[in-house]
C-alpha atoms as a PDB file:
ATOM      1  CA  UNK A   1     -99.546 -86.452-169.816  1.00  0.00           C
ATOM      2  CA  UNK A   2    -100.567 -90.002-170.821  1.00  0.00           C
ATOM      3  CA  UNK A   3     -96.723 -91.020-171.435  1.00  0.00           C
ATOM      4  CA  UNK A   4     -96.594 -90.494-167.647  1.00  0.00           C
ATOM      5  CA  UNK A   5     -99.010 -92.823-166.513  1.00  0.00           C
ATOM      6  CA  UNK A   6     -97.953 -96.027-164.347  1.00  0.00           C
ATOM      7  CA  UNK A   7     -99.512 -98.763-163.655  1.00  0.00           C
ATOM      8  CA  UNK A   8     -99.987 -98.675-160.067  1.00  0.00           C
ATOM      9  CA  UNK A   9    -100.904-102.192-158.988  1.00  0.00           C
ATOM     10  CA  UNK A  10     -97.379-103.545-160.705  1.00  0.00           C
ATOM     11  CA  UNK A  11     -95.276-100.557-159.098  1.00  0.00           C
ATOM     12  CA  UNK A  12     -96.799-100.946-155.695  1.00  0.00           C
ATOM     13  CA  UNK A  13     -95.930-104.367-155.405  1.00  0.00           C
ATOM     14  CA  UNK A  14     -92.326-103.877-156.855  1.00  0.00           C
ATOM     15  CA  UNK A  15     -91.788-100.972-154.362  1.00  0.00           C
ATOM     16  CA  UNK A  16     -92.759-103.146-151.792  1.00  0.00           C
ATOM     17  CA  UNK A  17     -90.512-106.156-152.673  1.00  0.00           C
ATOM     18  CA  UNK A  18     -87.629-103.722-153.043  1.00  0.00           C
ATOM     19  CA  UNK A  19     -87.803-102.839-149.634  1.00  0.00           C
ATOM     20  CA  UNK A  20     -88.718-105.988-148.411  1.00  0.00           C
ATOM     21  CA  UNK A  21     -85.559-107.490-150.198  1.00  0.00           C
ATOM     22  CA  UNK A  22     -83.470-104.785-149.216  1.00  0.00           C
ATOM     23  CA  UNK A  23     -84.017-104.221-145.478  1.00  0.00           C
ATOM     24  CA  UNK A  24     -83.695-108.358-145.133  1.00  0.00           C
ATOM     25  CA  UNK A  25     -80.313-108.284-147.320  1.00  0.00           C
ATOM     26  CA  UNK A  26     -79.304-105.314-144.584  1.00  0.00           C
ATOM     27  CA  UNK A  27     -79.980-107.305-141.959  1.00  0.00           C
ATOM     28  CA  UNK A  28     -82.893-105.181-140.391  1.00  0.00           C
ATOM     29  CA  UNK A  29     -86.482-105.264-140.339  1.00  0.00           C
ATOM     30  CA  UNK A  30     -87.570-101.590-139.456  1.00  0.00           C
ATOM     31  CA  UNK A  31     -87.336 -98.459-141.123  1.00  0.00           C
ATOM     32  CA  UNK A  32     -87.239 -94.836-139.618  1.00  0.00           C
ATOM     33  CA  UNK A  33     -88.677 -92.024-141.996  1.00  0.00           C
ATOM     34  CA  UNK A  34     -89.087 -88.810-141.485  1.00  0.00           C
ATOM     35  CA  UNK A  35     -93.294 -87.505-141.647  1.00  0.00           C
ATOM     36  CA  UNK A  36     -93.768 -84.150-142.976  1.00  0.00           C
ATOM     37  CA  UNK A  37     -97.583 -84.114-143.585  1.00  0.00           C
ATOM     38  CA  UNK A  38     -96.672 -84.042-146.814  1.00  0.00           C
ATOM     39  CA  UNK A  39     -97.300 -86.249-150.173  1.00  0.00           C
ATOM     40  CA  UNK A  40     -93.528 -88.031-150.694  1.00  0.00           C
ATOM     41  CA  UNK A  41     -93.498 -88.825-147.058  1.00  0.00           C
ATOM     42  CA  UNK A  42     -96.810 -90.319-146.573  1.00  0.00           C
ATOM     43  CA  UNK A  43     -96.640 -92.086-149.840  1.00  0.00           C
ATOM     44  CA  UNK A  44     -93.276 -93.894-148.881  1.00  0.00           C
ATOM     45  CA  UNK A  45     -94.969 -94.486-144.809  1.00  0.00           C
ATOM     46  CA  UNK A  46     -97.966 -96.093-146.567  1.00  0.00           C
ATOM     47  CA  UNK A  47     -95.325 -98.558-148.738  1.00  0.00           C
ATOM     48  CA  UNK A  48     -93.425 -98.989-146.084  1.00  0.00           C
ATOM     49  CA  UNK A  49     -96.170-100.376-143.631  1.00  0.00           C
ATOM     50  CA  UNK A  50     -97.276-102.932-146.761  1.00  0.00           C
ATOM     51  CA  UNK A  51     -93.869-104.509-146.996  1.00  0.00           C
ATOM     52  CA  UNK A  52     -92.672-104.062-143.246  1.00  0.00           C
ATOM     53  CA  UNK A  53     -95.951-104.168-141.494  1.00  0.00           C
ATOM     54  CA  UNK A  54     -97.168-101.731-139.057  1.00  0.00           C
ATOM     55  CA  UNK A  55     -94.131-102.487-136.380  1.00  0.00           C
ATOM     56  CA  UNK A  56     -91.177-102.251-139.057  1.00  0.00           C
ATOM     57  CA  UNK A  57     -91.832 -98.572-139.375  1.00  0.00           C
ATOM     58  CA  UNK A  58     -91.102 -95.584-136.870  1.00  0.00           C
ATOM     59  CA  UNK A  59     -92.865 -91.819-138.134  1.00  0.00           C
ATOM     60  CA  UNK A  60     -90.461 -89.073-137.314  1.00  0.00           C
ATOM     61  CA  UNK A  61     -92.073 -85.520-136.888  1.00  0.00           C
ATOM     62  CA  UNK A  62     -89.131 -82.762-136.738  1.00  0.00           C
ATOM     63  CA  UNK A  63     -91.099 -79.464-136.743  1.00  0.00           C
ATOM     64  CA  UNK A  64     -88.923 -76.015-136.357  1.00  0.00           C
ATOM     65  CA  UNK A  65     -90.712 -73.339-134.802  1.00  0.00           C
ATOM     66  CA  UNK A  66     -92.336 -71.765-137.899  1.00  0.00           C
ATOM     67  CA  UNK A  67     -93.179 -75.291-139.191  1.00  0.00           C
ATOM     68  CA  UNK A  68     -96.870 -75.489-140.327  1.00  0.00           C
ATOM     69  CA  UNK A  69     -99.388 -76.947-137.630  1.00  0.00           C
ATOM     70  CA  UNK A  70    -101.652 -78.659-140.734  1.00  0.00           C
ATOM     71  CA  UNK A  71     -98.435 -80.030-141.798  1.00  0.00           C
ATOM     72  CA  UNK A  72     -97.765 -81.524-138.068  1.00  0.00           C
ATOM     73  CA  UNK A  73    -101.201 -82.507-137.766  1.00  0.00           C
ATOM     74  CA  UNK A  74    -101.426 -83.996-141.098  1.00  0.00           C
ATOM     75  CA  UNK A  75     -98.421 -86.508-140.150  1.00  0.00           C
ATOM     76  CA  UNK A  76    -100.039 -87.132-136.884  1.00  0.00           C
ATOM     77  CA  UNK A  77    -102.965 -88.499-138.679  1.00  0.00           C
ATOM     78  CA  UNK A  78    -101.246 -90.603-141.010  1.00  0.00           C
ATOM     79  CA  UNK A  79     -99.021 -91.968-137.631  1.00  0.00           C
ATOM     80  CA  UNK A  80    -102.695 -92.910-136.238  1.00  0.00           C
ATOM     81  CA  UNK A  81    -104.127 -93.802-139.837  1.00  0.00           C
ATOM     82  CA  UNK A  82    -101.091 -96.467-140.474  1.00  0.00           C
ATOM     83  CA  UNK A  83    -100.644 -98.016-136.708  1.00  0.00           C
ATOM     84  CA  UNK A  84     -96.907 -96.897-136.239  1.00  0.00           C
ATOM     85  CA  UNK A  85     -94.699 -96.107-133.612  1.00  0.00           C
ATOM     86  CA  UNK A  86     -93.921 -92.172-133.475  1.00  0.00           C
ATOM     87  CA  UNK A  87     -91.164 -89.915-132.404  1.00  0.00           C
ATOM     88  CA  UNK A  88     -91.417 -86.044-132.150  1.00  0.00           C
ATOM     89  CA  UNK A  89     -88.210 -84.045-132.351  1.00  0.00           C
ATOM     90  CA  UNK A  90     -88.943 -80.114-132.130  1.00  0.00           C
ATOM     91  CA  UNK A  91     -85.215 -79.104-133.811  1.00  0.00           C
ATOM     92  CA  UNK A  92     -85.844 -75.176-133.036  1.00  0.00           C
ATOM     93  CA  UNK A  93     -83.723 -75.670-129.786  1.00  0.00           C
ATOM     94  CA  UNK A  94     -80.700 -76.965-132.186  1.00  0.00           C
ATOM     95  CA  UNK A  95     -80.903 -74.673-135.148  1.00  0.00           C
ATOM     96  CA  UNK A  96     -81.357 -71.358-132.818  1.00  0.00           C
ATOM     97  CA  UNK A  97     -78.675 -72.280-130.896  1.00  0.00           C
ATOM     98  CA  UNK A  98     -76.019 -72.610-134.057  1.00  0.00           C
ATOM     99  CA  UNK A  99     -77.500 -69.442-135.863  1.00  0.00           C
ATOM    100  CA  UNK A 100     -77.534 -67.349-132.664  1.00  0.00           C
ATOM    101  CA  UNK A 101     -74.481 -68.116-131.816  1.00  0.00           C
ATOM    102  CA  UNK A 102     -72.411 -68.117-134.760  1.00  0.00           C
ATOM    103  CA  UNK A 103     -74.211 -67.262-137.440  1.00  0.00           C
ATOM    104  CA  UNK A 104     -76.793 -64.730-137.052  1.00  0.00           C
ATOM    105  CA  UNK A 105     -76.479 -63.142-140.800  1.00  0.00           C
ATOM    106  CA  UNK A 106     -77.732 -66.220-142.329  1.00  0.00           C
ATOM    107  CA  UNK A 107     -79.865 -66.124-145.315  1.00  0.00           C
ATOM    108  CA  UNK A 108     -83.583 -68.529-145.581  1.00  0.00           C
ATOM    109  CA  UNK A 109     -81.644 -70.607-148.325  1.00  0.00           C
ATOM    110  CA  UNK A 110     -78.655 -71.713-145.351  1.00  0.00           C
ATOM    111  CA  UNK A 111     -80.818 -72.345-142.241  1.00  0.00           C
ATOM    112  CA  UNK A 112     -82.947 -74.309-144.261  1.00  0.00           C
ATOM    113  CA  UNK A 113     -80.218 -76.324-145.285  1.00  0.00           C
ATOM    114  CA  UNK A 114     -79.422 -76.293-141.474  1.00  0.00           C
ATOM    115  CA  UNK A 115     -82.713 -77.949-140.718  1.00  0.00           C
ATOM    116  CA  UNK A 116     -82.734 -80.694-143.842  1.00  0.00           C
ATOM    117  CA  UNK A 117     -79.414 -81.528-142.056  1.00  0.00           C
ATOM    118  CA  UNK A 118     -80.395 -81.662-138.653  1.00  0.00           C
ATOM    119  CA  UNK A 119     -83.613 -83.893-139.585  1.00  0.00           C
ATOM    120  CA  UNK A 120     -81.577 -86.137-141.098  1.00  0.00           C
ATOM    121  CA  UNK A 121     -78.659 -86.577-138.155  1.00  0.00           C
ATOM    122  CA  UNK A 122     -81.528 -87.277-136.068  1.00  0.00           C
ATOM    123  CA  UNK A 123     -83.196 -90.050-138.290  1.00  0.00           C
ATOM    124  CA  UNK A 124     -79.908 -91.374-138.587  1.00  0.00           C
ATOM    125  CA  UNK A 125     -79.579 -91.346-134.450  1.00  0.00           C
ATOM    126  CA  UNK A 126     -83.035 -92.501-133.926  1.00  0.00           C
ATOM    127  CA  UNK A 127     -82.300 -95.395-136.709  1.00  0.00           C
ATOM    128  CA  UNK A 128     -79.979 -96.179-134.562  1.00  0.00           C
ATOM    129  CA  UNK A 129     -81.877 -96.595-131.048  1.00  0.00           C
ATOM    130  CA  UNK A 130     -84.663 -98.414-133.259  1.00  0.00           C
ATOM    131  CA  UNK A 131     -82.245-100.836-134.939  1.00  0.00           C
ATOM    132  CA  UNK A 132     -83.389 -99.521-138.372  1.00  0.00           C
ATOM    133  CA  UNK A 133     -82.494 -98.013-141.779  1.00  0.00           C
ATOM    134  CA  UNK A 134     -83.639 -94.746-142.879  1.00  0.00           C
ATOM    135  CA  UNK A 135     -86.406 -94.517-145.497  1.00  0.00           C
ATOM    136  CA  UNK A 136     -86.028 -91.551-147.563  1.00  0.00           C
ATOM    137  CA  UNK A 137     -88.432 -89.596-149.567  1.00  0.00           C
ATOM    138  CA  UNK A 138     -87.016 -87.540-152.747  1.00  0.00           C
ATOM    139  CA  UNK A 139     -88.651 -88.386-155.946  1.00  0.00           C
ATOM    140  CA  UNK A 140     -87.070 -88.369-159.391  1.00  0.00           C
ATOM    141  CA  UNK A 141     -88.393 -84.427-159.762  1.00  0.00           C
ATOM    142  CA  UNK A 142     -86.644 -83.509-157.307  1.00  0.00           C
ATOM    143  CA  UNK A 143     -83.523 -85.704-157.757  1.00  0.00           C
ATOM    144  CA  UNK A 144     -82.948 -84.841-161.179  1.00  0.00           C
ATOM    145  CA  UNK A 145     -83.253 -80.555-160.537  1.00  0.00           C
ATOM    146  CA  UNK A 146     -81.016 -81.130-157.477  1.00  0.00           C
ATOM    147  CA  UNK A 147     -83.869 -79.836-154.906  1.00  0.00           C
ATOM    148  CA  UNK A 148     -82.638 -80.891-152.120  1.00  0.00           C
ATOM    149  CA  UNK A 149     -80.317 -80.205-149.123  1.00  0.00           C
ATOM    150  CA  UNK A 150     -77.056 -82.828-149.972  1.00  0.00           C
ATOM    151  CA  UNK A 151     -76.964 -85.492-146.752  1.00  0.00           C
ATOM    152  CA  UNK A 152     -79.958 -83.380-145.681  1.00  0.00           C
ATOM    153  CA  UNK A 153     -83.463 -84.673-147.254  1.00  0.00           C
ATOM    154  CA  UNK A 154     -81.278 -86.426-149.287  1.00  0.00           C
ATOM    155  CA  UNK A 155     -79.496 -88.736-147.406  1.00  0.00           C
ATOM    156  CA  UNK A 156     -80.857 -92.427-146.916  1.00  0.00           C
ATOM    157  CA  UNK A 157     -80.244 -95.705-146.790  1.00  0.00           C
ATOM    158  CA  UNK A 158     -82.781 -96.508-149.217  1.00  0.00           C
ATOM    159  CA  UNK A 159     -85.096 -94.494-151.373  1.00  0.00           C
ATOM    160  CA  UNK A 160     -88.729 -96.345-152.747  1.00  0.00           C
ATOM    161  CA  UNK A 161     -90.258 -93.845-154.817  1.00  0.00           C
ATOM    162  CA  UNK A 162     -86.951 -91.985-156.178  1.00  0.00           C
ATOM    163  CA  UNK A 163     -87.741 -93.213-159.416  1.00  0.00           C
ATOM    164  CA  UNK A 164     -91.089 -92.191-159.672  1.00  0.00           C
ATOM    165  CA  UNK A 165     -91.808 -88.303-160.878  1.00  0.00           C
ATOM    166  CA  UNK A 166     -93.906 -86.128-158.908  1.00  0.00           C
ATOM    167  CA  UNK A 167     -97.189 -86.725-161.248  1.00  0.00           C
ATOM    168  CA  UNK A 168     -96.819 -90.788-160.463  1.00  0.00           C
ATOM    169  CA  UNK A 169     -96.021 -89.976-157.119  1.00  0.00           C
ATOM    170  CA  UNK A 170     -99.567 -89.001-156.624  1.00  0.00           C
ATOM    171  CA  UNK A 171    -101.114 -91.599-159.043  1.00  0.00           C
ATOM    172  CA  UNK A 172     -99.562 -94.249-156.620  1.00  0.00           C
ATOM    173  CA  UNK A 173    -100.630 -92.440-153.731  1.00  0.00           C
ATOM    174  CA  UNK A 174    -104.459 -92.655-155.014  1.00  0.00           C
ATOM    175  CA  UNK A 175    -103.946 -96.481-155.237  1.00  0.00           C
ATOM    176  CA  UNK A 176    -102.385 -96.890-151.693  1.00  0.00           C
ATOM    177  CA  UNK A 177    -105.274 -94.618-150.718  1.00  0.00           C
ATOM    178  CA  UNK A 178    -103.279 -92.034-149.099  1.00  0.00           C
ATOM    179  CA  UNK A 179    -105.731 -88.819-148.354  1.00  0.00           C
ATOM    180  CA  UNK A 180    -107.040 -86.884-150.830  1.00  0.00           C
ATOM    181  CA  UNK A 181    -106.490 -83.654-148.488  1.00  0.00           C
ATOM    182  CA  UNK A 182    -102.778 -85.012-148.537  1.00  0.00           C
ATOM    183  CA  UNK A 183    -102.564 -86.172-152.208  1.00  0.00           C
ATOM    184  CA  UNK A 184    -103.900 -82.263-153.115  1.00  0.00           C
ATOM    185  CA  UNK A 185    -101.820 -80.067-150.765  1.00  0.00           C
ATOM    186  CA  UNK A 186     -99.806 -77.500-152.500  1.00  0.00           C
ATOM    187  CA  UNK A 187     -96.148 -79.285-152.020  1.00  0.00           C
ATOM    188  CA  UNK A 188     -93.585 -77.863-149.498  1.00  0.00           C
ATOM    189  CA  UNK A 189     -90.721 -78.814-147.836  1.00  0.00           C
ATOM    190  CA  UNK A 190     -91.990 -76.111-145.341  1.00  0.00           C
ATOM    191  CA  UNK A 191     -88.220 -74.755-144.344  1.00  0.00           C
ATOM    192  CA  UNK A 192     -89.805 -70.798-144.009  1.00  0.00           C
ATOM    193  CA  UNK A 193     -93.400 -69.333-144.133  1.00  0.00           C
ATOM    194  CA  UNK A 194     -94.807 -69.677-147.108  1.00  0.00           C
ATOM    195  CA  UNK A 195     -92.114 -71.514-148.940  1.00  0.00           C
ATOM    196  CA  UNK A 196     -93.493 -73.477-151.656  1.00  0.00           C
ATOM    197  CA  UNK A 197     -91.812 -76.414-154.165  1.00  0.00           C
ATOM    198  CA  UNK A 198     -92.930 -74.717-157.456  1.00  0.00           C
ATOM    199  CA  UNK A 199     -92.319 -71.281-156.166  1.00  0.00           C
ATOM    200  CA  UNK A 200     -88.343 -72.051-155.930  1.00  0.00           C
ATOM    201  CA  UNK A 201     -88.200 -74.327-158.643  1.00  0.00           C
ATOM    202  CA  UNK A 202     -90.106 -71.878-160.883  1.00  0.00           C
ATOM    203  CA  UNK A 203     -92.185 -74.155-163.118  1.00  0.00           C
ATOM    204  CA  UNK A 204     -95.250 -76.439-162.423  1.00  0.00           C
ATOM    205  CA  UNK A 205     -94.351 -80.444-161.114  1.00  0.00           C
ATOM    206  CA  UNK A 206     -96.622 -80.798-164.077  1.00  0.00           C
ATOM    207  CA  UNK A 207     -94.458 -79.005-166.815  1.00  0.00           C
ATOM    208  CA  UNK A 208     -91.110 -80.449-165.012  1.00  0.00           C
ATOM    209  CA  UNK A 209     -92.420 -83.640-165.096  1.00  0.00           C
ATOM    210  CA  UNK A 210     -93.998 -84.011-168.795  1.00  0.00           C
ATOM    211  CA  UNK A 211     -90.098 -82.135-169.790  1.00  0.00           C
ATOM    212  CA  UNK A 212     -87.813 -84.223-167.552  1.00  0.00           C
ATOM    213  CA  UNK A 213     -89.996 -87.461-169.231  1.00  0.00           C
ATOM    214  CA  UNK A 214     -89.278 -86.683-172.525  1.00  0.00           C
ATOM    215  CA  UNK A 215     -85.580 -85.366-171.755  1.00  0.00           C
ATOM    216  CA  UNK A 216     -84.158 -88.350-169.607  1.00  0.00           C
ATOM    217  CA  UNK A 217     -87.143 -91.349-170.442  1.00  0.00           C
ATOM    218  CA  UNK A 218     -86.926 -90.622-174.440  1.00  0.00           C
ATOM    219  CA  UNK A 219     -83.835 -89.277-174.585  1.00  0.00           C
ATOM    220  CA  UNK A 220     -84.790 -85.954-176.513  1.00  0.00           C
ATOM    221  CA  UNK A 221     -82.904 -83.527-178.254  1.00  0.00           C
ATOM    222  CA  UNK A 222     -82.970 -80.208-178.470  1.00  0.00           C
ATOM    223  CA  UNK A 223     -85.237 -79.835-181.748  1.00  0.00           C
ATOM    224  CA  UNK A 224     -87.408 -82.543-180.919  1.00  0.00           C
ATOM    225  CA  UNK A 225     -88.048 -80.725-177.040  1.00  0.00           C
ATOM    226  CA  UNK A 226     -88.712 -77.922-179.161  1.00  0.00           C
ATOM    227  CA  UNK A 227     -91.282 -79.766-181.583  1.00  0.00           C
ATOM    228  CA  UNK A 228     -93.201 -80.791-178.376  1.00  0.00           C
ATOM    229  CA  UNK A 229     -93.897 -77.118-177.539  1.00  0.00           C
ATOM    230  CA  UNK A 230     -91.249 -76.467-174.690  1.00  0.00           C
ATOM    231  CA  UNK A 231     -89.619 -72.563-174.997  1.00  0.00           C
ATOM    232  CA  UNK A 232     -85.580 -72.509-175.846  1.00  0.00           C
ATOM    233  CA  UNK A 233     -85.431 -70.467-172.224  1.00  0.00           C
ATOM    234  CA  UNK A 234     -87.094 -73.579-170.546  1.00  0.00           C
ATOM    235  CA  UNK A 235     -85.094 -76.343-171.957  1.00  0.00           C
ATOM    236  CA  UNK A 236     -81.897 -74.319-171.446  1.00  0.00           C
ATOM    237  CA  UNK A 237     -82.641 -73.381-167.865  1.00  0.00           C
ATOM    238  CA  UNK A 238     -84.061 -77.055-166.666  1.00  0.00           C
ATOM    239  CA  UNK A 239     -81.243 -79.126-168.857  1.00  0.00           C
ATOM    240  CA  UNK A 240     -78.696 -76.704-166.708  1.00  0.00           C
ATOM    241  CA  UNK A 241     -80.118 -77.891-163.061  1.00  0.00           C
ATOM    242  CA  UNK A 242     -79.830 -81.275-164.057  1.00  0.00           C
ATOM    243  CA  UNK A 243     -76.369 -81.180-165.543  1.00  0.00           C
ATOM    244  CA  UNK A 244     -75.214 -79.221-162.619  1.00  0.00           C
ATOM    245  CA  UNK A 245     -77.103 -81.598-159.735  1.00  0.00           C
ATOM    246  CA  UNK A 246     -75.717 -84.563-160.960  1.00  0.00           C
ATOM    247  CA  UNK A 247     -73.269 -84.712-158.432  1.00  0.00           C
ATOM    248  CA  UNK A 248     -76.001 -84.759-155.493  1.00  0.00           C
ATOM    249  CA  UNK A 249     -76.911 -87.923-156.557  1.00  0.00           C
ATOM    250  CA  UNK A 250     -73.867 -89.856-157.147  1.00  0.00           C
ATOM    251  CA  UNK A 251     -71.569 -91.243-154.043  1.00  0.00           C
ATOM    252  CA  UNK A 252     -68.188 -88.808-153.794  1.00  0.00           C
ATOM    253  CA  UNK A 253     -65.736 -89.047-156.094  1.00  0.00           C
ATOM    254  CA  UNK A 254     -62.710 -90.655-154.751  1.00  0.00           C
ATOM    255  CA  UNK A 255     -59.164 -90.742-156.204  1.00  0.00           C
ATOM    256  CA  UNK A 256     -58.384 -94.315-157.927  1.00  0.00           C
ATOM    257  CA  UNK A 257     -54.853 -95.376-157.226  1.00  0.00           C
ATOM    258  CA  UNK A 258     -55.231 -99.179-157.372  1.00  0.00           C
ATOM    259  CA  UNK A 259     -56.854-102.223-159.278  1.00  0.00           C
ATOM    260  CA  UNK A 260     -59.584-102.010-156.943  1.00  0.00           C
ATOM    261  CA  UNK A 261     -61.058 -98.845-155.632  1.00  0.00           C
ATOM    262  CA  UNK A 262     -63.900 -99.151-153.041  1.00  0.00           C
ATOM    263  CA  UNK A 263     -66.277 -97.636-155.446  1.00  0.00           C
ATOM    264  CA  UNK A 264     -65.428-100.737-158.160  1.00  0.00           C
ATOM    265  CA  UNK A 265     -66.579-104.489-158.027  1.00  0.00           C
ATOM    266  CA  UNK A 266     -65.276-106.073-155.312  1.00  0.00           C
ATOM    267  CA  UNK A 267     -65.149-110.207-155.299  1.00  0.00           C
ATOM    268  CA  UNK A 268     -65.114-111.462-151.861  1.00  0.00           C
ATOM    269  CA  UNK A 269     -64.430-115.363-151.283  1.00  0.00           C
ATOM    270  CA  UNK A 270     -67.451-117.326-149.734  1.00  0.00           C
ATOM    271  CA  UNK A 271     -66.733-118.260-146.004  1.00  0.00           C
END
C-alpha cells in the first residue's frame, strides 16, 4: 500500500489554500458542512477550521430517528473539540411524513436516498441563513464507485478531500489529529441499523483503494491488474461501477445548439 501514501504536511496545506482561495473567489467566508461523527466529515471540519478559522465554519448534525447516538455524540465532540457554531436538524419529522403519506412500500435503498437528499436541502437552506457555501465530504472511493445519493451527499459547492482515497483520507486525518476513536470507526453513512460502507460496496476501502490506484492513478490494463494479484470477477465488477457512476460526477448533460454553450469557455469583457 506504499504507492498510496501522501505526504500529509504538503496536502494539508494545499487543501487549505484551495478552500481559502475558493470561498474568497465566491465571495464568502463561511462554510456549512454537514457532521456525521464520522471520518470524511470530521476530516474536512478539521481543514476547514485551519483555512477559515473557527467562525467560518457552521457543524450541521441531521440525525433520523434510527441514527446512531455514538455517531451524534461523536460530532458533538468534534463541534466542542474545533470551537464552531452548531445546528441540529432531527429530519425524522420530514422523511416520515413523505413515506407515510405517499410512499409507505419503500425499500432501505429509497428512504435513504430520501434522507442524503433532505440533509443536503437543509445545508443548502442553512448556507443560506449563514451566508455560506456548503462543504462537502465524498472522497475519491466513493466518487469513483458512485456511492452516493446524486444532489444528496453529493451535492456541494466545494469538495476538499474528493481527491483523496479512503486510505489517505485517514493518513491526513492522523496529521490534523482528528481522534483516533474517529479515525478507527467502522465507516457508515448510517442511513439504517447496521448499514455499513464495505458491507454495500462489498470489498474492503483497503482492496478498493490499492485497485482504483492502480486502475485510474497508473492507468492499468486488464493483464497488468491481473499481474498485481486482483481476480477477473473483481476487476470486472469494480471497472463496471465506475464506468456506470461516471455520470454522478459530471454536471448534466445539456443539448449544444450554439457557439457557446453554458457548459463551454465563456470570455467575458473586463468592466
Amino acid at each position: 500500500m506504499e504507492e498510496l501514501f501522501i505526504d500529509t504536511s504538503s496536502v494539508e496545506k494545499r487543501l487549505v489554500n484551495f478552500l481559502k482561495e475558493t470561498v474568497k473567489e465566491a465571495g464568502f467566508s463561511r462554510v456549512v458542512i454537514g457532521l456525521s461523527g464520522g471520518l470524511d466529515s470530521t476530516t474536512s471540519a478539521y481543514l476547514a477550521v485551519r483555512a477559515l478559522g473557527k467562525d467560518g465554519v457552521v457543524g450541521v448534525m441531521m440525525p433520523y430517528k434510527t441514527s446512531s447516538p455514538s455517531g451524534v455524540a461523536d460530532a458533538e465532540r468534534v463541534i466542542r473539540k474545533l470551537g464552531i457554531k452548531s445546528e441540529k436538524v432531527d429530519i425524522t419529522p420530514m422523511i416520515d411524513a413523505y413515506f407515510d403519506t405517499y410512499e409507505p412500500q419503500a425499500d432501505k435503498i429509497r428512504r435513504g436516498n430520501k434522507m442524503a437528499r433532505e440533509r443536503m436541502a437543509i445545508l443548502f437552506d442553512l448556507s443560506k441563513k449563514h451566508n455560506a457555501l456548503v462543504l462537502g465530504t465524498s472522497n475519491k472511493t466513493e466518487l469513483l464507485l458512485g456511492y452516493g445519493t446524486l444532489y444528496g451527499d453529493t451535492a456541494c459547492s466545494l469538495n476538499a478531500i474528493g481527491d483523496l482515497y479512503k486510505i489517505q483520507v485517514r493518513q491526513l486525518a492522523r496529521h490534523l489529529e482528528v481522534p483516533e476513536r474517529i479515525i478507527d470507526k467502522v465507516p457508515t453513512a448510517d442511513l439504517w441499523q447496521g448499514q455499513t460502507d464495505e458491507g454495500e460496496l462489498g470489498y474492503s476501502y483497503s482492496e478498493l483503494d490499492r485497485f482504483l490506484f492502480h486502475l485510474i492513478e497508473r492507468e492499468a490494463d486488464f493483464p497488468t491488474l491481473q499481474k498485481l494479484g486482483f481476480a477477473d470477477d473483481f476487476i470486472r465488477e469494480v471497472i463496471a461501477k465506475v464506468r456506470a457512476s461516471r455520470f454522478k460526477v459530471k454536471v448534466p448533460k445539456i443539448a449544444v445548439l450554439t457557439e457557446h454553450p453554458v457548459s463551454g469557455e465563456i470570455r467575458l469583457p473586463k468592466i
